[in-house]
Protein backbone atom coordinates (compact mmCIF):
# COMPACT_ATOMS: atom_id res chain seq x y z
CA UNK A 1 -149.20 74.23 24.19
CA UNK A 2 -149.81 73.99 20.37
CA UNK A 3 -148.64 70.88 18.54
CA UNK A 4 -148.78 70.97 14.98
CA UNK A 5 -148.95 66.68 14.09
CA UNK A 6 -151.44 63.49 13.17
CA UNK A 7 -153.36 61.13 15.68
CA UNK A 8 -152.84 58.25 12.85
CA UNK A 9 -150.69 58.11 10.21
CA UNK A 10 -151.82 59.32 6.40
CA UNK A 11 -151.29 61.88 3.81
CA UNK A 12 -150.74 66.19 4.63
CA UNK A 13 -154.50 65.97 5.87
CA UNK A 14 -153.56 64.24 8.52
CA UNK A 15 -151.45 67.00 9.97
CA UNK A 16 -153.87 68.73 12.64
CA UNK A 17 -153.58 71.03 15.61
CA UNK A 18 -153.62 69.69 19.35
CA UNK A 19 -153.35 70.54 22.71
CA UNK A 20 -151.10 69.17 25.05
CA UNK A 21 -149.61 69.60 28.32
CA UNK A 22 -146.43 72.17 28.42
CA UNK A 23 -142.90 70.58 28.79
CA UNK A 24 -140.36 71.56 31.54
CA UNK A 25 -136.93 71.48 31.26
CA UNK A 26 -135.00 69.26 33.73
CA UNK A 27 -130.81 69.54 34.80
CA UNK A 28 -128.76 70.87 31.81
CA UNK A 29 -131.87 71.64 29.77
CA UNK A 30 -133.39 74.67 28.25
CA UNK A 31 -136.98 75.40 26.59
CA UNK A 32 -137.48 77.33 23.54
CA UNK A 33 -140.33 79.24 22.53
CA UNK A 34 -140.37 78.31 18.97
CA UNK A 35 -141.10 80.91 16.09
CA UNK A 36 -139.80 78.65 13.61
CA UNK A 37 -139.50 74.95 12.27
CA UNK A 38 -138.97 73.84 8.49
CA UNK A 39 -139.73 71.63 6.74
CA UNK A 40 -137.80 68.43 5.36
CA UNK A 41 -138.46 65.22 3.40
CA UNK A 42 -138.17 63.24 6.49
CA UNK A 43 -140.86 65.55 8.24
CA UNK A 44 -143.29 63.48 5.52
CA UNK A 45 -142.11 59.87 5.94
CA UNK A 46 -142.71 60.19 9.82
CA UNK A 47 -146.28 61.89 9.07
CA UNK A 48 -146.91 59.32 6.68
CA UNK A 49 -145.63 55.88 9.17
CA UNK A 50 -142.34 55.55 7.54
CA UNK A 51 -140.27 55.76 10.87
CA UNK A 52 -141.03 53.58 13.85
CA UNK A 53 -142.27 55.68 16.95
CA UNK A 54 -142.57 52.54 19.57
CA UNK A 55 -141.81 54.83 22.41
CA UNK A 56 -144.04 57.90 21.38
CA UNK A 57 -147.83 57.96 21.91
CA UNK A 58 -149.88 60.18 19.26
CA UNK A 59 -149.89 63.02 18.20
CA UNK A 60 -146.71 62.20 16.61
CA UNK A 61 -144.74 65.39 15.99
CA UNK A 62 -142.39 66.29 13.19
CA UNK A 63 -139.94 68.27 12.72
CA UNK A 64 -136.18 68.42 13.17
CA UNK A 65 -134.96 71.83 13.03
CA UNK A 66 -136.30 75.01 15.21
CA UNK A 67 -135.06 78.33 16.05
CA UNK A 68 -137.00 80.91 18.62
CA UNK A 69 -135.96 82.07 21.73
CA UNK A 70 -134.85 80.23 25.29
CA UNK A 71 -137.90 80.99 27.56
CA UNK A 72 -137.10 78.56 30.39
CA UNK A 73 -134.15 77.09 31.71
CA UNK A 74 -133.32 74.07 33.73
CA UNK A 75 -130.83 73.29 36.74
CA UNK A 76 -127.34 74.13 35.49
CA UNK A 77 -128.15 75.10 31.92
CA UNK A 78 -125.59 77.34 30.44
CA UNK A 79 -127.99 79.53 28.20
CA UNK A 80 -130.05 82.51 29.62
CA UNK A 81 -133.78 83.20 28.90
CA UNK A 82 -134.10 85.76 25.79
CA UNK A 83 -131.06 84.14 24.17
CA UNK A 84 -132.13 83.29 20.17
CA UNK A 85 -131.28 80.05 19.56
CA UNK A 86 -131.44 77.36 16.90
CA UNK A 87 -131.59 73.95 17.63
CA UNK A 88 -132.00 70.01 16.54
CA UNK A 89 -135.08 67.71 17.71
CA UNK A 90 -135.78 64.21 17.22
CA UNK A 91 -139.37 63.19 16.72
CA UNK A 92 -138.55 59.87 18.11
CA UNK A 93 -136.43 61.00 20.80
CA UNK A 94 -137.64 61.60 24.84
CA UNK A 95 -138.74 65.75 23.67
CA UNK A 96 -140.61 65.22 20.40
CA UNK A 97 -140.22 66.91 17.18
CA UNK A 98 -140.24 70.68 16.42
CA UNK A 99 -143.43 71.42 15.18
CA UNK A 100 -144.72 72.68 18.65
CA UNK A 101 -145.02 76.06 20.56
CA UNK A 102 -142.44 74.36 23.18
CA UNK A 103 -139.82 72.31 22.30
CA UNK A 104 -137.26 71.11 25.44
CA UNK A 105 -133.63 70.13 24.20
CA UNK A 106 -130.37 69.56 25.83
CA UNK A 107 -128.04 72.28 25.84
CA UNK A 108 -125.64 70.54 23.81
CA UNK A 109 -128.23 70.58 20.96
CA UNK A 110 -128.33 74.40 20.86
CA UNK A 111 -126.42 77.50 19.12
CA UNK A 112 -126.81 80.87 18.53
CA UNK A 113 -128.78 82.03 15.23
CA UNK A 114 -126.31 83.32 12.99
CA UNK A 115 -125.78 86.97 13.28
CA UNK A 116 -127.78 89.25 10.75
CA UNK A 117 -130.29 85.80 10.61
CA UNK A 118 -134.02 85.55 11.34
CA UNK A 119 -135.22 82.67 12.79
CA UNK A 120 -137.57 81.47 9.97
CA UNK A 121 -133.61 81.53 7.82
CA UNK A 122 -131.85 79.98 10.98
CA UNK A 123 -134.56 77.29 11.27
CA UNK A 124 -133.17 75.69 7.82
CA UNK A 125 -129.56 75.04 9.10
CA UNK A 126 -129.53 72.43 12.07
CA UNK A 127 -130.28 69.02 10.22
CA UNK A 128 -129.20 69.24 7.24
CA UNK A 129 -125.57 71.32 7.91
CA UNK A 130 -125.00 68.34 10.86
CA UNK A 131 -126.31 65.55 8.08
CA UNK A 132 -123.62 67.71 5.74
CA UNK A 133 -120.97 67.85 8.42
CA UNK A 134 -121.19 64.10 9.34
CA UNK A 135 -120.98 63.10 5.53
CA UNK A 136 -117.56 64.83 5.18
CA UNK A 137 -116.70 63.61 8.40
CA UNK A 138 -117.27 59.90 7.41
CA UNK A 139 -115.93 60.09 3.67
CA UNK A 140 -112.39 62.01 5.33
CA UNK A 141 -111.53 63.14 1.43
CA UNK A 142 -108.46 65.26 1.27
CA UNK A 143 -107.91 68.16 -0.39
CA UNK A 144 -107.79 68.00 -4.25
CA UNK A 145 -109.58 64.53 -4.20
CA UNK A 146 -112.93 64.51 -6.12
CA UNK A 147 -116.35 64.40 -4.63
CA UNK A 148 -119.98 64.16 -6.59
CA UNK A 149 -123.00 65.59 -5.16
CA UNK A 150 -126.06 64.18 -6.69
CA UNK A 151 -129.46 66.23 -5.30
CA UNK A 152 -127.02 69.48 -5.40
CA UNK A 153 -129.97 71.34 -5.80
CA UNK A 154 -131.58 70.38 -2.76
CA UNK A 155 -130.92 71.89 0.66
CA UNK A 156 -128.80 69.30 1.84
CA UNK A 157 -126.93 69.19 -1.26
CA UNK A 158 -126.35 72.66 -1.39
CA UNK A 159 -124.64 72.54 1.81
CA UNK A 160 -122.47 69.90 0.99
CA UNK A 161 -120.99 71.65 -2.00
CA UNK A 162 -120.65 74.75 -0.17
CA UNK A 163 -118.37 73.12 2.82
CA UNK A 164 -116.82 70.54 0.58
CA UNK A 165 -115.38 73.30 -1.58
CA UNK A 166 -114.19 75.08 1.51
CA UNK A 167 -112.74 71.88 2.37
CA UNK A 168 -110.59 72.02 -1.11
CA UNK A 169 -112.27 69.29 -2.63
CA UNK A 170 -113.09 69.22 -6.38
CA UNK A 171 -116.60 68.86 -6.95
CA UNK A 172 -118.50 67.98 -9.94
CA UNK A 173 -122.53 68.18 -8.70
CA UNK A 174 -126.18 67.51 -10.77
CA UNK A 175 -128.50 69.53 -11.53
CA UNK A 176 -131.76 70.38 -13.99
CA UNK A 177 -131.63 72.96 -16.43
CA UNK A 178 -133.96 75.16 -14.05
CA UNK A 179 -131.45 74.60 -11.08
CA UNK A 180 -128.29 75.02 -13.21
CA UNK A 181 -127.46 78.80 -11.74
CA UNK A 182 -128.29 77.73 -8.51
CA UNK A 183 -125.98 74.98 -8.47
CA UNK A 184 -123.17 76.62 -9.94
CA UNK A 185 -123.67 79.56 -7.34
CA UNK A 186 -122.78 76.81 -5.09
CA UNK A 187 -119.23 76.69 -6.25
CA UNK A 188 -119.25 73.52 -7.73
CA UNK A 189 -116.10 72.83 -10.25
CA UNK A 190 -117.97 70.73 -12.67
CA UNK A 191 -121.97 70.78 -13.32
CA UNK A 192 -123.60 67.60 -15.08
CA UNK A 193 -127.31 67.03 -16.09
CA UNK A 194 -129.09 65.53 -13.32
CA UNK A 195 -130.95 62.07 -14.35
CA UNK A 196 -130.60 58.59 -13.91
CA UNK A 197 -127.64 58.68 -16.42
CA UNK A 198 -125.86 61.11 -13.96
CA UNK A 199 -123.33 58.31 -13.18
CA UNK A 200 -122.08 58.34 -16.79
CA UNK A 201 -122.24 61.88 -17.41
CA UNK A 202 -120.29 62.11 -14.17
CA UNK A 203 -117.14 59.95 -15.29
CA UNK A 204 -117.24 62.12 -18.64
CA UNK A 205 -115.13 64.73 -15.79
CA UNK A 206 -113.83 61.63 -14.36
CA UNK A 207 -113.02 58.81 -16.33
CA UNK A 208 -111.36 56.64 -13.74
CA UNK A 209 -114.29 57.51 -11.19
CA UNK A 210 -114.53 59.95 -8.65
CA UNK A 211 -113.13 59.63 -4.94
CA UNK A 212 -116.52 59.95 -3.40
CA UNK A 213 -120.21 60.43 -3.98
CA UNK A 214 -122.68 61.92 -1.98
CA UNK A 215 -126.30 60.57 -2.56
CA UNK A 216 -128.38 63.56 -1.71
CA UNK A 217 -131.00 62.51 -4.83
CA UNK A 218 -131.63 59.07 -3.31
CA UNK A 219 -130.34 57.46 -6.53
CA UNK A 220 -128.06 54.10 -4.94
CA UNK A 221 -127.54 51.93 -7.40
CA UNK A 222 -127.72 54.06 -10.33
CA UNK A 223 -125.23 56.62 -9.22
CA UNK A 224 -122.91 54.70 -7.73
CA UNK A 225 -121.12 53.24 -10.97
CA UNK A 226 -119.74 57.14 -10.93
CA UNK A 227 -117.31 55.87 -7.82
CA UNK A 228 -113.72 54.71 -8.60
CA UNK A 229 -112.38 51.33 -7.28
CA UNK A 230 -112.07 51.30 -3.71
CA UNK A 231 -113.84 54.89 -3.45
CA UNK A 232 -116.79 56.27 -0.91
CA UNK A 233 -120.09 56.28 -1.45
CA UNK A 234 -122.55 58.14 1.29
CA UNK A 235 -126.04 56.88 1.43
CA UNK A 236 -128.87 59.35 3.41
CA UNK A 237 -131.55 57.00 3.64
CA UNK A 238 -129.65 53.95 4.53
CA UNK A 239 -129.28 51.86 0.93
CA UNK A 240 -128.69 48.76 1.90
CA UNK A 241 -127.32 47.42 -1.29
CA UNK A 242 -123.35 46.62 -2.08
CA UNK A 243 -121.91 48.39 -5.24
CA UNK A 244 -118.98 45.97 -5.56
CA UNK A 245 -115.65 47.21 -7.14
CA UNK A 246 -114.14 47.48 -3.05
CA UNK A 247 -116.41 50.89 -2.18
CA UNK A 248 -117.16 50.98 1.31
CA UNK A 249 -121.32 52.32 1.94
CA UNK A 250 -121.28 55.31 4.29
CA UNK A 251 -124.81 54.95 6.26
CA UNK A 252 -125.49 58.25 7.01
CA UNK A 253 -127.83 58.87 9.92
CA UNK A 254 -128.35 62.54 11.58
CA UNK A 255 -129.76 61.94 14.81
CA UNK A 256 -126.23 60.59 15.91
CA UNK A 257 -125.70 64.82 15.82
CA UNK A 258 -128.56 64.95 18.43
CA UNK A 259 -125.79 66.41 20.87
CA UNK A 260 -123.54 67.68 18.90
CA UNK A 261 -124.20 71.78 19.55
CA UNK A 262 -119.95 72.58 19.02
CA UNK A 263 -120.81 71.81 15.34
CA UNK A 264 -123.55 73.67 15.64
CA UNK A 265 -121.40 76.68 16.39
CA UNK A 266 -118.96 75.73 13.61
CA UNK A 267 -122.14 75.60 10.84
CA UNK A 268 -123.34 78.95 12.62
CA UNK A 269 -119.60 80.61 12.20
CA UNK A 270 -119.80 79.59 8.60
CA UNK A 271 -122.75 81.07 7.84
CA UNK A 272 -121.54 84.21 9.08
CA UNK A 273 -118.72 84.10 7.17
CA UNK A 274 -120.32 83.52 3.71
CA UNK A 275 -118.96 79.70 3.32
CA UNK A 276 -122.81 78.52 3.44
CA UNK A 277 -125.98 80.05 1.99
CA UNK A 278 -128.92 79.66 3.63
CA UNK A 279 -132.73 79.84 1.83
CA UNK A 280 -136.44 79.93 2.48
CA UNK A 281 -138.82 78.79 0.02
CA UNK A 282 -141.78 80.57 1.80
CA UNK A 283 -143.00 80.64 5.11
CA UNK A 284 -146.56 79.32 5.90
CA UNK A 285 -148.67 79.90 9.62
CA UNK A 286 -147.87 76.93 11.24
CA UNK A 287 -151.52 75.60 10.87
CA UNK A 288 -150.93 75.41 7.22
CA UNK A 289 -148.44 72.64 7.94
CA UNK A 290 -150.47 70.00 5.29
CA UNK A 291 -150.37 72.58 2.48
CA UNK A 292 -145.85 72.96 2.95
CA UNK A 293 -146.40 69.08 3.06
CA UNK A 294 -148.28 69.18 -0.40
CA UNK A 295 -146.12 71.95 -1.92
CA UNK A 296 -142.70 69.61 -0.77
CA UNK A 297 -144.11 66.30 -2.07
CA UNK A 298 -145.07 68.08 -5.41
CA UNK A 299 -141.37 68.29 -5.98
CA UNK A 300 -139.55 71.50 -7.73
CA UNK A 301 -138.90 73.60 -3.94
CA UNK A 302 -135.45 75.28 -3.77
CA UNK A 303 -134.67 76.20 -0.17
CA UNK A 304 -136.86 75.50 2.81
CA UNK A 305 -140.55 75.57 3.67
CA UNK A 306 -140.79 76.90 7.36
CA UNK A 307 -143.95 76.97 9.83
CA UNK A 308 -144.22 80.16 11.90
CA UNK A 309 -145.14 79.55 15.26
């Protein structure tokens, strides 16, 4: 099969094609004929060595979300070859990442596409709705308590907003002027300028601090002064720093969700539904992986690159 990753790590260049031997699927397993993969920040630190792959031997794959259709199935597997599915992958797990013709995963990493969905569209929702599921899930806010989104314009942020206002939270999110209908699309109660001032624009709403703060723009210790005493603060790429003032550090990490394809069903039913919005950006041929690298670490895309496979 086609692989889509690099021999050695470097920049988008060193994304190239390869050949290698076709994976199986063993008890409780199925294989999907992928049509689809996107395209997510941490799809360029792996490219570019940020994440340790000790037990994976080049190429190294991205990619960590993929939709197509079940076109094998292993012993005891409870999906059916033609079903069209969306599912997880870990890079640095025993199947690889998701920019490949094949991709093997566990049943339990697997749903449906949303109805009325295509699977470039479905391909956007696995990582980031779990990553969005598991923040909520860790910060346990209540309705009517406060939450602040910073990176609301982003895909993962956009998600959060969206389920944290079906949750009946009060949310006051970031964004640029360029991003500002977007984000209040989202539902968002409160919209401040995004920058590194968001903090104190943020406790303008909420002078006492808010009850939690989701740190979709990577921002730690600049947005975290917008926290109250004692309140939440959810980090996605694992600040390791302490903000004082008694706020316990959330350390979000996704691949925990690896097996987790009952909230897949839940993010799938709420897509349905109209609670989230899914987007593309574009969709490129798979083999024009570096250039959706380029065009993501250029900055400014709303919604998802995907590869076609």
């Amino acid at each position: 099969m086609l692989v889509i990753g690099v021999a050695s790590f470097g920049g988008p260049e060193a994304l190239t094609a390869h050949e290698v031997p076709d994976p199986h699927p063993g008890p409780g397993e199925v294989r999907i004929r992928v049509r689809a993969a996107a395209v997510s920040p941490t799809d360029t630190v792996l490219r570019a060595g940020g994440q340790p792959l000790r037990e994976r031997r080049p190429p190294y794959v991205p990619g960590m979300d993929a939709a197509g259709t079940v076109d094998e199935i292993g012993e005891g597997s409870a999906w059916r070859v033609g079903d069209a599915v969306m599912a997880i992958a870990l890079p640095r797990g025993e199947h690889g990442g998701a920019y490949a013709e094949l991709l093997v995963a566990p049943d339990d990493s697997v749903a449906r596409i949303p109805a009325n969905t295509d699977f470039a569209t479905a391909s956007t929702l696995p990582m980031n709705g779990l990553t969005a599921l598991q923040i909520l899930e860790e910060l346990h806010l209540q309705p009517e308590q406060t939450l602040a989104v910073t990176g609301a314009a982003g895909t993962l942020g956009n998600y959060v907003v969206e389920l944290a206002k079906h949750q009946g939270l009060i949310v006051v999110a970031d964004a640029a002027d360029r991003d500002l209908e977007l984000v209040e699309s989202l539902g968002a109660d409160h919209v401040v300028a995004r920058g590194d001032d968001v903090a104190e624009r943020i406790r303008e709403f909420f002078p006492e601090g808010v009850d939690a703060l989701v740190d979709a723009a990577v921002l730690n210790e600049k947005a975290a002064p917008a926290v109250r005493d004692g309140g939440r603060f959810a980090t996605v790429r694992h600040w390791d720093g302490n903000p004082g003032r008694g706020i316990t550090v959330h350390r979000i990490s996704v691949p925990r969700e690896y097996r987790s394809g009952h909230k897949l069903e839940f993010l799938r039913r709420w897509v349905e539904e109209g609670v989230l919005t899914l987007r593309v950006a574009d969709v490129l041929p798979a083999a024009e992986a570096a250039e959706a690298h380029r065009r993501l670490e250029a900055g400014g895309v709303r919604g998802r690159l995907v590869l076609r496979f």
